[in-house]
PDB file of N, CA and C in Angstrom:
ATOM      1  N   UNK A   1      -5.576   9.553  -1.385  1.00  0.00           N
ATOM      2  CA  UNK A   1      -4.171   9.339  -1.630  1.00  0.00           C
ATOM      3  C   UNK A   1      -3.764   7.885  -1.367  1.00  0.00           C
ATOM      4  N   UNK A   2      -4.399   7.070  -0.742  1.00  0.00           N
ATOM      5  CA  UNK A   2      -3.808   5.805  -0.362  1.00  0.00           C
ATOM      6  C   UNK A   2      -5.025   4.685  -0.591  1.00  0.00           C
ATOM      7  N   UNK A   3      -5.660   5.182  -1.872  1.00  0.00           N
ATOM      8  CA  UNK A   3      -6.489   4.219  -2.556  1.00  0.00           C
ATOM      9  C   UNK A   3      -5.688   3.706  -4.049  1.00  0.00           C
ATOM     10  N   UNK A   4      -5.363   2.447  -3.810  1.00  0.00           N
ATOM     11  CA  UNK A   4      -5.098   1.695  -5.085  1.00  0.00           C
ATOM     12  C   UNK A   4      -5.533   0.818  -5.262  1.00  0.00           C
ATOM     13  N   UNK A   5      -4.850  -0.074  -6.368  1.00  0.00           N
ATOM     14  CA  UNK A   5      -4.849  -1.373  -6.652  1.00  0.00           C
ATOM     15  C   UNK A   5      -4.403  -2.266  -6.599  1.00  0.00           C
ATOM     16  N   UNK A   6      -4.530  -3.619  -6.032  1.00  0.00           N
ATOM     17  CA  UNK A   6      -3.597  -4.703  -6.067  1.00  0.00           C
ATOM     18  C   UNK A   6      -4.271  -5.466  -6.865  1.00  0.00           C
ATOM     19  N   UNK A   7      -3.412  -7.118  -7.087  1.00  0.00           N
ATOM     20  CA  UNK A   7      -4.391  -7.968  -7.638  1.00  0.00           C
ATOM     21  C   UNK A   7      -4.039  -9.106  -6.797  1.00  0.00           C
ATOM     22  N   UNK A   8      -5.244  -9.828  -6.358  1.00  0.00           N
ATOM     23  CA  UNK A   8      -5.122 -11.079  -5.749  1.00  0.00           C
ATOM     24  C   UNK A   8      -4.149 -12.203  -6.330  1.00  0.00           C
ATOM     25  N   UNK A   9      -3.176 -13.087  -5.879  1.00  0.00           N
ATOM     26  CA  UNK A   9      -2.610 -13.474  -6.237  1.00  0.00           C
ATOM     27  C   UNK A   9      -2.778 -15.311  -6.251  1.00  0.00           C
ATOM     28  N   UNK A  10      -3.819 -15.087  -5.978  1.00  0.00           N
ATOM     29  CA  UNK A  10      -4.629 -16.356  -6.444  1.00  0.00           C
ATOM     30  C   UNK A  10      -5.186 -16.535  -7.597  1.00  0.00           C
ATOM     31  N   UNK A  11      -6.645 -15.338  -7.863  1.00  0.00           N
ATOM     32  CA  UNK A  11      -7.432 -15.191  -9.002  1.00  0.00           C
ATOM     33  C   UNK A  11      -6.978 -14.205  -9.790  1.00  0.00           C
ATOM     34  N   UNK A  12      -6.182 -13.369  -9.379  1.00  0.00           N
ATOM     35  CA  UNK A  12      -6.029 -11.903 -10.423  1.00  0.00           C
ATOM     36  C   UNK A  12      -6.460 -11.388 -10.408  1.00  0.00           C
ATOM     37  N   UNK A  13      -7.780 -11.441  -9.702  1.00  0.00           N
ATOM     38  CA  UNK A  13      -9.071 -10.406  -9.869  1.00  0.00           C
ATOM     39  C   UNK A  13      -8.348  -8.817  -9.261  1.00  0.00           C
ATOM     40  N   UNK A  14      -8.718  -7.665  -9.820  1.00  0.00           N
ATOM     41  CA  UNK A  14      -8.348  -6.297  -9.016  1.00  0.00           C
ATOM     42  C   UNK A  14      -8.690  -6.109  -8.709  1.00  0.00           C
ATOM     43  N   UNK A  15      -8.223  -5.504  -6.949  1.00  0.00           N
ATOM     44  CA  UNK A  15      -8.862  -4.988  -5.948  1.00  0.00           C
ATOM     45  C   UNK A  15      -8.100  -3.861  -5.617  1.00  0.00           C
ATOM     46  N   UNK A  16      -9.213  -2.620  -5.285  1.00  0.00           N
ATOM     47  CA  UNK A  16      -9.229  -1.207  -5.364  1.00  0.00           C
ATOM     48  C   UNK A  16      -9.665  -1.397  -3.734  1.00  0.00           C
ATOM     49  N   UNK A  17      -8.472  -0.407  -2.687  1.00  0.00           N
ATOM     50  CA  UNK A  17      -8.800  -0.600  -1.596  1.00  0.00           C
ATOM     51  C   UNK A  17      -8.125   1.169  -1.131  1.00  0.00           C
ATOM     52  N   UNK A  18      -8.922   1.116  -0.161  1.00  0.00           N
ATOM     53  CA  UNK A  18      -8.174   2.754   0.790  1.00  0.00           C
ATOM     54  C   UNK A  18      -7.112   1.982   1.700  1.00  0.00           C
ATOM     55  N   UNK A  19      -5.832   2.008   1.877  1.00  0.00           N
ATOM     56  CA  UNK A  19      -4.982   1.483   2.533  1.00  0.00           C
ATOM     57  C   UNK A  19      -4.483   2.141   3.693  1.00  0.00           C
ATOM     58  N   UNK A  20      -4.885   3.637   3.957  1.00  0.00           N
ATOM     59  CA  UNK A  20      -5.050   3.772   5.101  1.00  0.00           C
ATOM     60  C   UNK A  20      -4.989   3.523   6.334  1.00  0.00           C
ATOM     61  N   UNK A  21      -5.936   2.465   6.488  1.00  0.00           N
ATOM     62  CA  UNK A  21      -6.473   1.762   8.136  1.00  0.00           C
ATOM     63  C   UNK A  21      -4.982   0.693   8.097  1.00  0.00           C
ATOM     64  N   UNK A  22      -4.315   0.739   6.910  1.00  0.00           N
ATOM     65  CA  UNK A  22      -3.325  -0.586   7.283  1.00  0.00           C
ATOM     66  C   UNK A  22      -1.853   0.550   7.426  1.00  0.00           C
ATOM     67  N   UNK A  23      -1.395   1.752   7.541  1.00  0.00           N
ATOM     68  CA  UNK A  23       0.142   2.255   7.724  1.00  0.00           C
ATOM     69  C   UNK A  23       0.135   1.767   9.532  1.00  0.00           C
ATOM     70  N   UNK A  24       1.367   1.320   8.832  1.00  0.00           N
ATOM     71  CA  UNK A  24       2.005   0.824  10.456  1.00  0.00           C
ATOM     72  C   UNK A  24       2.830   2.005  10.643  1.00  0.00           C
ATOM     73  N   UNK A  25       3.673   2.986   9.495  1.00  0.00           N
ATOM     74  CA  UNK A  25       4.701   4.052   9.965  1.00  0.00           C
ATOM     75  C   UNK A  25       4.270   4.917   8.990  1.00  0.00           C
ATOM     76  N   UNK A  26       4.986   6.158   9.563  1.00  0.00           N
ATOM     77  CA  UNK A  26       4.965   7.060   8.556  1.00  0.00           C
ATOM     78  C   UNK A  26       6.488   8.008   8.798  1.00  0.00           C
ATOM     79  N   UNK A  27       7.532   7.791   7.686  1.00  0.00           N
ATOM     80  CA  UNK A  27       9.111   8.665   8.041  1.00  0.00           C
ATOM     81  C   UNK A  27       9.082   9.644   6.755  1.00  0.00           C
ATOM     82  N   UNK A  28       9.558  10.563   7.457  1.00  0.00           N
ATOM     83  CA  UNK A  28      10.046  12.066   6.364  1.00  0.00           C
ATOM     84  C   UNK A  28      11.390  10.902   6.166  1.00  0.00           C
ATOM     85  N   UNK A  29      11.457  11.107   4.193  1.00  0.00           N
ATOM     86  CA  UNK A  29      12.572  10.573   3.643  1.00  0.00           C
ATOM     87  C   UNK A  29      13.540  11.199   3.464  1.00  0.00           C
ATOM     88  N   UNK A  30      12.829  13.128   3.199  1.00  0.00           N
ATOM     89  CA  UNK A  30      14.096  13.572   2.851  1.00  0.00           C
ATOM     90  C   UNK A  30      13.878  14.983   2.942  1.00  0.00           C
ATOM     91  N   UNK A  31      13.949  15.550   3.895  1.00  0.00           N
ATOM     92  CA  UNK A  31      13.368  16.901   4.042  1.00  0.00           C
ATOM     93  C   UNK A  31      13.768  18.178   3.304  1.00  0.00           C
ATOM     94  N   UNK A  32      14.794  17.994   2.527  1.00  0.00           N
ATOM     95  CA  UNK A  32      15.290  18.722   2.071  1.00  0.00           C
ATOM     96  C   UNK A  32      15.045  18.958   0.328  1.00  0.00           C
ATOM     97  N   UNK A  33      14.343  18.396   0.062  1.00  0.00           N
ATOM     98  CA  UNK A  33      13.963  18.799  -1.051  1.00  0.00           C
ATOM     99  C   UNK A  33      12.723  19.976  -1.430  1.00  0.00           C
ATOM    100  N   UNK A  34      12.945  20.126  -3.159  1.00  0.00           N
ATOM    101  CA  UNK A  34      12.998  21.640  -3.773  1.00  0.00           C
ATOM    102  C   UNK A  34      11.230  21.774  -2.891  1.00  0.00           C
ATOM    103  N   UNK A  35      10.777  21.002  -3.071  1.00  0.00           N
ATOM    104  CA  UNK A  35       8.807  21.305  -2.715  1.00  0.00           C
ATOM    105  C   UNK A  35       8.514  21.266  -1.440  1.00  0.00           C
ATOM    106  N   UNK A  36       9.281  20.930  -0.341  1.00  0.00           N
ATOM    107  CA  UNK A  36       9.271  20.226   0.806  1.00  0.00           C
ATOM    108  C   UNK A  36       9.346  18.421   0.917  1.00  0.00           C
ATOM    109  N   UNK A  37       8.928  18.528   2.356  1.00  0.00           N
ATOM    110  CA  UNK A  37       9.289  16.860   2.761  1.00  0.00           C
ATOM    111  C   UNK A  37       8.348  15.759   1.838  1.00  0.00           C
ATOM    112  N   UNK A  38       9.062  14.426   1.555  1.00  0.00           N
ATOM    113  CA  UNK A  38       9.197  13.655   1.325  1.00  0.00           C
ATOM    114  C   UNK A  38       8.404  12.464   2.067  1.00  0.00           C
ATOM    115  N   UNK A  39       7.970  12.033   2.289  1.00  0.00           N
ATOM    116  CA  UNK A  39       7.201  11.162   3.114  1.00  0.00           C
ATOM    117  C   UNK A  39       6.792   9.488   2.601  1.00  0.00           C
ATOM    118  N   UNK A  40       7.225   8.767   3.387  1.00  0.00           N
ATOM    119  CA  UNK A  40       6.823   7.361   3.161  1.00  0.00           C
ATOM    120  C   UNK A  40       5.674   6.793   4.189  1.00  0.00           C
ATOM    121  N   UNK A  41       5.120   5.945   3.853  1.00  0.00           N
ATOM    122  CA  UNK A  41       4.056   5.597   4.393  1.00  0.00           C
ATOM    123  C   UNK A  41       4.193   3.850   4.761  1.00  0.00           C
ATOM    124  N   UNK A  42       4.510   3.044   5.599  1.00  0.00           N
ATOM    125  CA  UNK A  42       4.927   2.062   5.561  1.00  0.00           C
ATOM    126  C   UNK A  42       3.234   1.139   4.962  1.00  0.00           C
ATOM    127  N   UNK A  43       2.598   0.347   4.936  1.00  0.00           N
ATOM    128  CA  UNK A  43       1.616  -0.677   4.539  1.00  0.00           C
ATOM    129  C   UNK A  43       1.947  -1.840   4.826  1.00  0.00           C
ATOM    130  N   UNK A  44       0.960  -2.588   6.285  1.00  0.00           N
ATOM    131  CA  UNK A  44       1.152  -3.626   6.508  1.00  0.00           C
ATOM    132  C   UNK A  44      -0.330  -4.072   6.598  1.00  0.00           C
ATOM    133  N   UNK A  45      -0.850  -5.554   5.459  1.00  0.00           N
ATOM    134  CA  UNK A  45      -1.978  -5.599   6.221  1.00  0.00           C
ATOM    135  C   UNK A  45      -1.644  -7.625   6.135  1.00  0.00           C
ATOM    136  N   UNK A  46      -1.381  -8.123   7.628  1.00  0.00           N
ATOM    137  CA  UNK A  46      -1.084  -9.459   7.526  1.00  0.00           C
ATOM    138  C   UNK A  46      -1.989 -10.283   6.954  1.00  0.00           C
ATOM    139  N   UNK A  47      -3.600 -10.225   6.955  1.00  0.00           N
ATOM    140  CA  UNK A  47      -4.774 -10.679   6.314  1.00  0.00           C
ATOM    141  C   UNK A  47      -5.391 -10.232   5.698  1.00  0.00           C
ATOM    142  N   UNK A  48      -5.370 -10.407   4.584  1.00  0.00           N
ATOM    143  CA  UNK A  48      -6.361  -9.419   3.373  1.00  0.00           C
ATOM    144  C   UNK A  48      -7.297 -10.664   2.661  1.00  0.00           C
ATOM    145  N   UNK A  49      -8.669 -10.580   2.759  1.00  0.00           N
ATOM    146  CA  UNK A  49      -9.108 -11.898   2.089  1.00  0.00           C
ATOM    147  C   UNK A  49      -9.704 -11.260   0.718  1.00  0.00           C
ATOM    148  N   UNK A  50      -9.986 -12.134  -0.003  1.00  0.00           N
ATOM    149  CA  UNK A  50      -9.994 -11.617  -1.905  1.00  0.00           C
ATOM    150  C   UNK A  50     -11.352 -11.683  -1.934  1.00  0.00           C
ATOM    151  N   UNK A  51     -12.529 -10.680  -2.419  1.00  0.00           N
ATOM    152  CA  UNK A  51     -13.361 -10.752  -1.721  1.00  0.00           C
ATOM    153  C   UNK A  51     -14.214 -11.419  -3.542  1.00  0.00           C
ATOM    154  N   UNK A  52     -13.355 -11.869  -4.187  1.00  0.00           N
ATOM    155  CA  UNK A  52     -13.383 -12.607  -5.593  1.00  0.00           C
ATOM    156  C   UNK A  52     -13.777 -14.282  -5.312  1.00  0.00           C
ATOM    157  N   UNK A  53     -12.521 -14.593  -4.670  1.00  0.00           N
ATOM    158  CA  UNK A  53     -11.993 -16.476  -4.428  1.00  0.00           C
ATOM    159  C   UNK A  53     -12.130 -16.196  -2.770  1.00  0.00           C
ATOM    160  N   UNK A  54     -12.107 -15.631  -1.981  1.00  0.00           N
ATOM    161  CA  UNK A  54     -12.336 -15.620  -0.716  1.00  0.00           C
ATOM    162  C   UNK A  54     -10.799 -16.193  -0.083  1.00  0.00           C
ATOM    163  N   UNK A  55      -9.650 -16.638  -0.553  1.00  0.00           N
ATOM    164  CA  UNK A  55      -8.558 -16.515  -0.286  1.00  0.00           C
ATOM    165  C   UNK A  55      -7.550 -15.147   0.612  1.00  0.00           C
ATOM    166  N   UNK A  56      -7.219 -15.840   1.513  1.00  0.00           N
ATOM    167  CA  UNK A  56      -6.394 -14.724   2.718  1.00  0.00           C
ATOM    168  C   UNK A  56      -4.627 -14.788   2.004  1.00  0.00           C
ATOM    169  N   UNK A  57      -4.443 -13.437   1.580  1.00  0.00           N
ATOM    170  CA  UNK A  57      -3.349 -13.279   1.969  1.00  0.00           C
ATOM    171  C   UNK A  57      -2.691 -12.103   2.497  1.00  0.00           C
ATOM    172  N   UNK A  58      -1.601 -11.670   2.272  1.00  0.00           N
ATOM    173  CA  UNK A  58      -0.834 -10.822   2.741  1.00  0.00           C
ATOM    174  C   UNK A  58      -0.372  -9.397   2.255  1.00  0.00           C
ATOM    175  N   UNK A  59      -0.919  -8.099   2.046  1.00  0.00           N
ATOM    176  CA  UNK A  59      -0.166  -6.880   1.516  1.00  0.00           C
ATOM    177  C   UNK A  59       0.791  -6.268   2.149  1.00  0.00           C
ATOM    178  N   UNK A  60       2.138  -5.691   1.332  1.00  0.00           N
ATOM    179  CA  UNK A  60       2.937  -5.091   2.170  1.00  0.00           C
ATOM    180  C   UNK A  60       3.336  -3.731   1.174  1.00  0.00           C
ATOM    181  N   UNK A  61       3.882  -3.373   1.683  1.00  0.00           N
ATOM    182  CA  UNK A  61       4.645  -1.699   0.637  1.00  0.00           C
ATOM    183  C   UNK A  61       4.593  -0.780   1.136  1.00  0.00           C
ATOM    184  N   UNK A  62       4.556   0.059   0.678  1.00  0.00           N
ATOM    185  CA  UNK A  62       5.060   1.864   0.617  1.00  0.00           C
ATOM    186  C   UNK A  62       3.667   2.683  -0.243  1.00  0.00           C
ATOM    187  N   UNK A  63       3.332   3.817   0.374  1.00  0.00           N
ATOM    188  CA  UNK A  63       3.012   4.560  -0.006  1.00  0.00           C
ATOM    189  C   UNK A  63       3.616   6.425   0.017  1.00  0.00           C
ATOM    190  N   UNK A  64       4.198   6.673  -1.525  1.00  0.00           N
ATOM    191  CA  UNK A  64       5.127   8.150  -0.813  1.00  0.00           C
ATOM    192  C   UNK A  64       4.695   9.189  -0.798  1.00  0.00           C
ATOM    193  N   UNK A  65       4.290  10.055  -0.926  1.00  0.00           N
ATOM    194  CA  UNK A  65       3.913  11.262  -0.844  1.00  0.00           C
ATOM    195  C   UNK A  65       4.875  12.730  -1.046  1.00  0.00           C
ATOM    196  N   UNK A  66       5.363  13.428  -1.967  1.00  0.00           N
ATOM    197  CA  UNK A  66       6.007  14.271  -2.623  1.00  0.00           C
ATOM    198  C   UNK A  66       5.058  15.329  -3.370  1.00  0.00           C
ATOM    199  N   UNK A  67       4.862  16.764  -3.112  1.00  0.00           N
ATOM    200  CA  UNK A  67       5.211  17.451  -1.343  1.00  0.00           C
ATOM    201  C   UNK A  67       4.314  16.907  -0.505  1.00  0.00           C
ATOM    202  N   UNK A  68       4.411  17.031   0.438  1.00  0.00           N
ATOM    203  CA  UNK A  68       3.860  16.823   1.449  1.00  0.00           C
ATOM    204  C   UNK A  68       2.051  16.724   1.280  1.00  0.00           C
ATOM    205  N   UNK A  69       1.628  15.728   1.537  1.00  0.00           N
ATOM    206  CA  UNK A  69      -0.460  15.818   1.047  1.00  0.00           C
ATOM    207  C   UNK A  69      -0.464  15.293  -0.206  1.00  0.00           C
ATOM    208  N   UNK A  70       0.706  15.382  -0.912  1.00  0.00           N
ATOM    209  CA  UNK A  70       0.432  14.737  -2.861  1.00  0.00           C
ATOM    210  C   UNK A  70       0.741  13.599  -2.948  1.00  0.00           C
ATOM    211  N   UNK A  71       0.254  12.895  -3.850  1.00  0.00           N
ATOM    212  CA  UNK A  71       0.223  11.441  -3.809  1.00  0.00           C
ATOM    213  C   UNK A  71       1.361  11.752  -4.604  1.00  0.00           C
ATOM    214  N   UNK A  72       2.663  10.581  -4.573  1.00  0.00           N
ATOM    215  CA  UNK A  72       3.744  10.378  -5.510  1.00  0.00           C
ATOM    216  C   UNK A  72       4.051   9.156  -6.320  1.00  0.00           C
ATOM    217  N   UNK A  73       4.202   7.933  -5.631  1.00  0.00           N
ATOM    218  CA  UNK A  73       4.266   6.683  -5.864  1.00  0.00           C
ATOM    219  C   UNK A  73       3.613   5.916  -4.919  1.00  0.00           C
ATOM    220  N   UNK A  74       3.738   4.511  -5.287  1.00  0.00           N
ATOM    221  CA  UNK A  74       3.097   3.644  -4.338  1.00  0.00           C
ATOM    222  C   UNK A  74       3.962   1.979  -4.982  1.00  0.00           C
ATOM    223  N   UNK A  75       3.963   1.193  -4.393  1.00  0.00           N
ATOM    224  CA  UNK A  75       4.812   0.165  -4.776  1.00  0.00           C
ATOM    225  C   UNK A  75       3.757  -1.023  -3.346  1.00  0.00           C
ATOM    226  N   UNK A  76       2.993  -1.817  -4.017  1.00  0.00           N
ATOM    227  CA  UNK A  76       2.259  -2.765  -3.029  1.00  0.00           C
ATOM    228  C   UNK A  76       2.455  -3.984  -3.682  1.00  0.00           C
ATOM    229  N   UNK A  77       2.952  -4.955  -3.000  1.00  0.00           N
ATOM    230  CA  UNK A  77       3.056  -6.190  -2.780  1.00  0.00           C
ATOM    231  C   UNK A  77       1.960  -7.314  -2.295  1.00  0.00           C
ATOM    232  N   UNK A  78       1.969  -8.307  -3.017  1.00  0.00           N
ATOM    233  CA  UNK A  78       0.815  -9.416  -2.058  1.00  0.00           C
ATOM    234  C   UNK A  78       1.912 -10.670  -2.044  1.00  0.00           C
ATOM    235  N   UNK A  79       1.526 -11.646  -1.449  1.00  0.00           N
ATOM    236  CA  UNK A  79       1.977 -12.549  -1.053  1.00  0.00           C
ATOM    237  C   UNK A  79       1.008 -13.806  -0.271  1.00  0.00           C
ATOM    238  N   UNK A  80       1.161 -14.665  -1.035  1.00  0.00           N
ATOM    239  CA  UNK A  80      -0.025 -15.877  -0.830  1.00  0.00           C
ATOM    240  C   UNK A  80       0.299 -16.387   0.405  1.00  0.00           C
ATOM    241  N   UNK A  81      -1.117 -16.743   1.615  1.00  0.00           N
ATOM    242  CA  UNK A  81      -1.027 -17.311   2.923  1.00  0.00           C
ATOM    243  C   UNK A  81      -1.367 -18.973   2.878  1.00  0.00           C
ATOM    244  N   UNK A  82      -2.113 -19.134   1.617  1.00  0.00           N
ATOM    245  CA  UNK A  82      -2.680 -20.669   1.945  1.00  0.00           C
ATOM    246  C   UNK A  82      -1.834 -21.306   0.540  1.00  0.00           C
ATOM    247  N   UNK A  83      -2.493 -22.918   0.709  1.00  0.00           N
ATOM    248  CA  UNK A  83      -1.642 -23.084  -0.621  1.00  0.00           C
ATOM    249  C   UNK A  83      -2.449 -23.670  -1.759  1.00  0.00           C
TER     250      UNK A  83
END
């Protein structure tokens, strides 16, 4: 469930990662819906190096989960550390 894709934002190259080892949180969004809870997954990983250009930068986002165990969306961000 928390294997995607980003792309380095140096080279472009795509990288397919389990993001997992990086949730800093995890909040029920909305418990009240028709399937059950709602779930966000926060994603912080401050150093991610591109294992393409060898460049460090930064992933951040969300991973949601709708019902509960099902993958729903995901929305990941990078952001360049060097210049």
């Amino acid at each position: 469930m928390f294997t995607h894709s980003i792309y380095c934002p140096y080279c472009n190259s795509e990288i397919t990662e389990d993001w997992s080892d990086y949730i800093t949180s995890s909040d029920v969004v909305d418990e009240d819906r028709q399937m059950g809870c709602e779930i966000e997954h926060s994603i912080e990983c401050e150093e991610y190096t591109c294992p393409g250009c060898k460049k460090t930068f930064r992933v951040y986002g969300s991973v949601w989960e709708y019902p509960e165990g099902a993958y729903n969306y995901h929305e990941l961000n990078t952001e360049q550390l060097e210049d």
